[in-house]
Protein backbone atom coordinates (compact mmCIF):
# COMPACT_ATOMS: atom_id res chain seq x y z
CA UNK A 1 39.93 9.83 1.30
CA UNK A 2 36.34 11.88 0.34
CA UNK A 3 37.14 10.44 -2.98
CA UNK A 4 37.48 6.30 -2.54
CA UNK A 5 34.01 6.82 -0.64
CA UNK A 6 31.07 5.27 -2.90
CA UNK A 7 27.42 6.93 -2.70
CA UNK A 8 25.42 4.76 -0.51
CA UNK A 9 22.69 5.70 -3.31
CA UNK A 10 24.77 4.23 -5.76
CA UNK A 11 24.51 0.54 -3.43
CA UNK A 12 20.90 0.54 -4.29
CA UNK A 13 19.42 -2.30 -6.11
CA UNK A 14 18.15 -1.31 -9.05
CA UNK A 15 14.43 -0.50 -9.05
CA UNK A 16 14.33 0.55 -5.54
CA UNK A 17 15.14 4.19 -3.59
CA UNK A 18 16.90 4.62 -0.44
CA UNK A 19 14.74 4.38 2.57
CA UNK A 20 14.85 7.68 4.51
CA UNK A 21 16.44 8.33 8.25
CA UNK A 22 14.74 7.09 10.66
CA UNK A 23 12.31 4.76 8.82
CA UNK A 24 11.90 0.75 7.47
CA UNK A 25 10.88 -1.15 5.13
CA UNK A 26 7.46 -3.41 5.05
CA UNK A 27 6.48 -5.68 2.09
CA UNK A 28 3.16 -6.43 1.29
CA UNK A 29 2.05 -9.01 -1.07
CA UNK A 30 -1.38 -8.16 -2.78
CA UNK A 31 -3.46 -8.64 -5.84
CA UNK A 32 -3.02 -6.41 -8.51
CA UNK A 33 -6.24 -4.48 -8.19
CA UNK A 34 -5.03 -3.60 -4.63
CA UNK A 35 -2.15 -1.65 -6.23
CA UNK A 36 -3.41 -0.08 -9.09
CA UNK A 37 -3.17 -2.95 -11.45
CA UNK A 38 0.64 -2.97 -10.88
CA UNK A 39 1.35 0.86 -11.88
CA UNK A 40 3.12 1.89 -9.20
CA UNK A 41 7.43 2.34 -9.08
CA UNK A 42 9.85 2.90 -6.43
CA UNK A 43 9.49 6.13 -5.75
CA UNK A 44 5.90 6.51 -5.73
CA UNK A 45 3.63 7.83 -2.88
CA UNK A 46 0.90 5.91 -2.11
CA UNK A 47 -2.60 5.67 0.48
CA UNK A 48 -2.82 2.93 2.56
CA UNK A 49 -6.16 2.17 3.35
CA UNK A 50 -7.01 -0.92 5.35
CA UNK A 51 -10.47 -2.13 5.37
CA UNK A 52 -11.73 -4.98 8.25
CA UNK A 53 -15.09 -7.44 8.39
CA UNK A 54 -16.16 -8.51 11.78
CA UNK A 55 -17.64 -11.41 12.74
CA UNK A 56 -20.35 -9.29 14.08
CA UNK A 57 -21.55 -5.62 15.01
CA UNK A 58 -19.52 -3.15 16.65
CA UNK A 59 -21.81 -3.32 20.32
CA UNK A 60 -22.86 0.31 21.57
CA UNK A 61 -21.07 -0.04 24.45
CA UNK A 62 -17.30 -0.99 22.52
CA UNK A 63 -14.35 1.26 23.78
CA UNK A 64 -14.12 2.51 19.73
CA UNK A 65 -14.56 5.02 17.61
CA UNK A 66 -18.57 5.95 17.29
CA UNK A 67 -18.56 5.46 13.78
CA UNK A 68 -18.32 1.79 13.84
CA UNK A 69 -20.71 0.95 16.52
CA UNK A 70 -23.90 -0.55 14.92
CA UNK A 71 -21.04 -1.94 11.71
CA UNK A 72 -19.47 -4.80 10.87
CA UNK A 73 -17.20 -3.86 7.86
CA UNK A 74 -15.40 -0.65 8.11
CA UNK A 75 -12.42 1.37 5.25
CA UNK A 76 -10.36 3.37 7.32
CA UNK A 77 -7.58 5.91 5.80
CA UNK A 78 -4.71 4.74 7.10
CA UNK A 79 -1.74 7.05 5.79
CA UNK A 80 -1.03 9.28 2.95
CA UNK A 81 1.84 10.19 1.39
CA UNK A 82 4.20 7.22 1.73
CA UNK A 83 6.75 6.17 0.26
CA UNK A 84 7.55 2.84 -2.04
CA UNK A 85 10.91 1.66 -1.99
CA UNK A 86 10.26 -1.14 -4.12
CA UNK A 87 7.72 -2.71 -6.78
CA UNK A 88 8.18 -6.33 -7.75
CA UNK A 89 5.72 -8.44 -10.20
CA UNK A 90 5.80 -11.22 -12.43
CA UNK A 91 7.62 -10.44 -15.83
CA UNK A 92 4.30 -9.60 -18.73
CA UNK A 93 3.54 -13.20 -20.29
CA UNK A 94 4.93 -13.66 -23.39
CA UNK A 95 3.60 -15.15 -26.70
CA UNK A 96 4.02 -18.69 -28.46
CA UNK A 97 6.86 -17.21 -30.37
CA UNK A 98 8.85 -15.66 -27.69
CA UNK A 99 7.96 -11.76 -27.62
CA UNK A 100 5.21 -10.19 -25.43
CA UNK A 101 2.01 -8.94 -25.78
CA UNK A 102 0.88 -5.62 -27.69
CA UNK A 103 -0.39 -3.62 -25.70
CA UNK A 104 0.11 -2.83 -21.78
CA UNK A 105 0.69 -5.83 -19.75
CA UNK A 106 -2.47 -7.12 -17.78
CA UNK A 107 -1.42 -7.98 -14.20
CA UNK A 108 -1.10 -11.72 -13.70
CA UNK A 109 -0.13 -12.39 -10.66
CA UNK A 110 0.35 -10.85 -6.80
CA UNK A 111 2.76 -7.94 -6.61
CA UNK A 112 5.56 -7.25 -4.05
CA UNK A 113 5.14 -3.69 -2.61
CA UNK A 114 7.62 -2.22 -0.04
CA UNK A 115 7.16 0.53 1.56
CA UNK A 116 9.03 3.12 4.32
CA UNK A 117 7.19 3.74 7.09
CA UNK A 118 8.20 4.06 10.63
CA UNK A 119 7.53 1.06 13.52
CA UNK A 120 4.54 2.13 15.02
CA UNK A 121 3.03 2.73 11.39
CA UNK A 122 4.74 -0.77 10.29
CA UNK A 123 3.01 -2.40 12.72
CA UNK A 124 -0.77 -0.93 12.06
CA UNK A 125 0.30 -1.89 8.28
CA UNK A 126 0.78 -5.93 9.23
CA UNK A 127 -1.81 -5.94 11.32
CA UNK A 128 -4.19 -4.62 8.42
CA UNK A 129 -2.63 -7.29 6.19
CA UNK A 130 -3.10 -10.42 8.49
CA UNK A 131 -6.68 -9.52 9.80
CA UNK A 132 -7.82 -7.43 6.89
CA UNK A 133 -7.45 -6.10 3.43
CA UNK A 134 -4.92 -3.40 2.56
CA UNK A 135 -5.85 -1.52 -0.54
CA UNK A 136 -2.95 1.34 -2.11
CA UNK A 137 -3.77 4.53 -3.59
CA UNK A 138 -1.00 6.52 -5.90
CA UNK A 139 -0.73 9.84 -4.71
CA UNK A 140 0.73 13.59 -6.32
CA UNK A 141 2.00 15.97 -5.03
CA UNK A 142 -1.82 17.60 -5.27
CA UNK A 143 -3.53 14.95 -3.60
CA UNK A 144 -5.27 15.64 -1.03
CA UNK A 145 -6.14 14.38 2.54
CA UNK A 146 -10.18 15.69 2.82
CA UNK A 147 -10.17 13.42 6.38
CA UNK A 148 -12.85 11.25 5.72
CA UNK A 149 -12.23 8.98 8.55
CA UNK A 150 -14.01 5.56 8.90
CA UNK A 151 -16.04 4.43 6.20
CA UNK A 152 -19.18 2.37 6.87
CA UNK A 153 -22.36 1.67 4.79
CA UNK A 154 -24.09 4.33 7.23
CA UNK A 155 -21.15 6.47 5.43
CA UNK A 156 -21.35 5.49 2.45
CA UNK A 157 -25.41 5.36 1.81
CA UNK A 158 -25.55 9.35 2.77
């Protein structure tokens, strides 16, 4: 009976991975300088950093994190080390006579990203992506997490 079984790896749709135990999948659609100009593959691991404008100032007396009060726009570091189940773009644009490009292909359009991520993180992700911008990093296996929590301009002008 082992033996009739099929690999539920091998049900996979080509150009995807399986999404682990325990987790979902959330698509994102975002310009191409959001995802590395379109570099990244199933299989991947990626940053997720979501950056946010206010209408106005973080007040002093705001139940947040000190680092925004006196701010309006804010990066925060949202995850590291997740993982892309799937990557889909529009095909590279081709020439008058048929073939493409020489070259590598200049993004030209928005790019489908999935990821695997569990619900709570899911849910910080579309929230970032509705009221915000969501910008991806790619990620090794040497990257590194230095914990630079919120990002302001009082961060970034030191």
């Amino acid at each position: 009976m082992q033996q009739r079984l099929v690999d539920p790896n091998a049900l996979a749709a080509p150009g995807t991975v399986p999404v682990p135990k325990g987790m979902e999948e959330i698509s994102l659609l975002l310009e191409p300088q959001r995802v590395l100009g379109g570099r990244l593959a199933a299989g991947d691991t990626v940053g997720v950093y979501i950056s946010y404008k206010l209408d106005e100032k973080v007040s002093a007396d705001a139940p947040v994190n000190g680092d925004l009060k006196g701010f309006k726009e804010y990066t925060q570091p949202t995850f590291h080390q997740v993982l892309v189940t799937s990557v889909q773009q529009a095909p590279p644009e081709t020439t008058k006579n048929g073939s493409t490009a020489e070259g590598p292909a200049l993004p030209s359009g928005s790019v489908y990203v999935t990821l695997a991520r569990n619900d709570a993180d899911a849910a910080k992700i579309v929230f970032g992506a509705e009221f915000g911008k969501v910008w991806l990093s790619k990620e090794t296996a040497d990257s590194k997490d230095s914990k630079p929590g919120l990002v302001t301009m009082g961060k970034v002008s030191q």
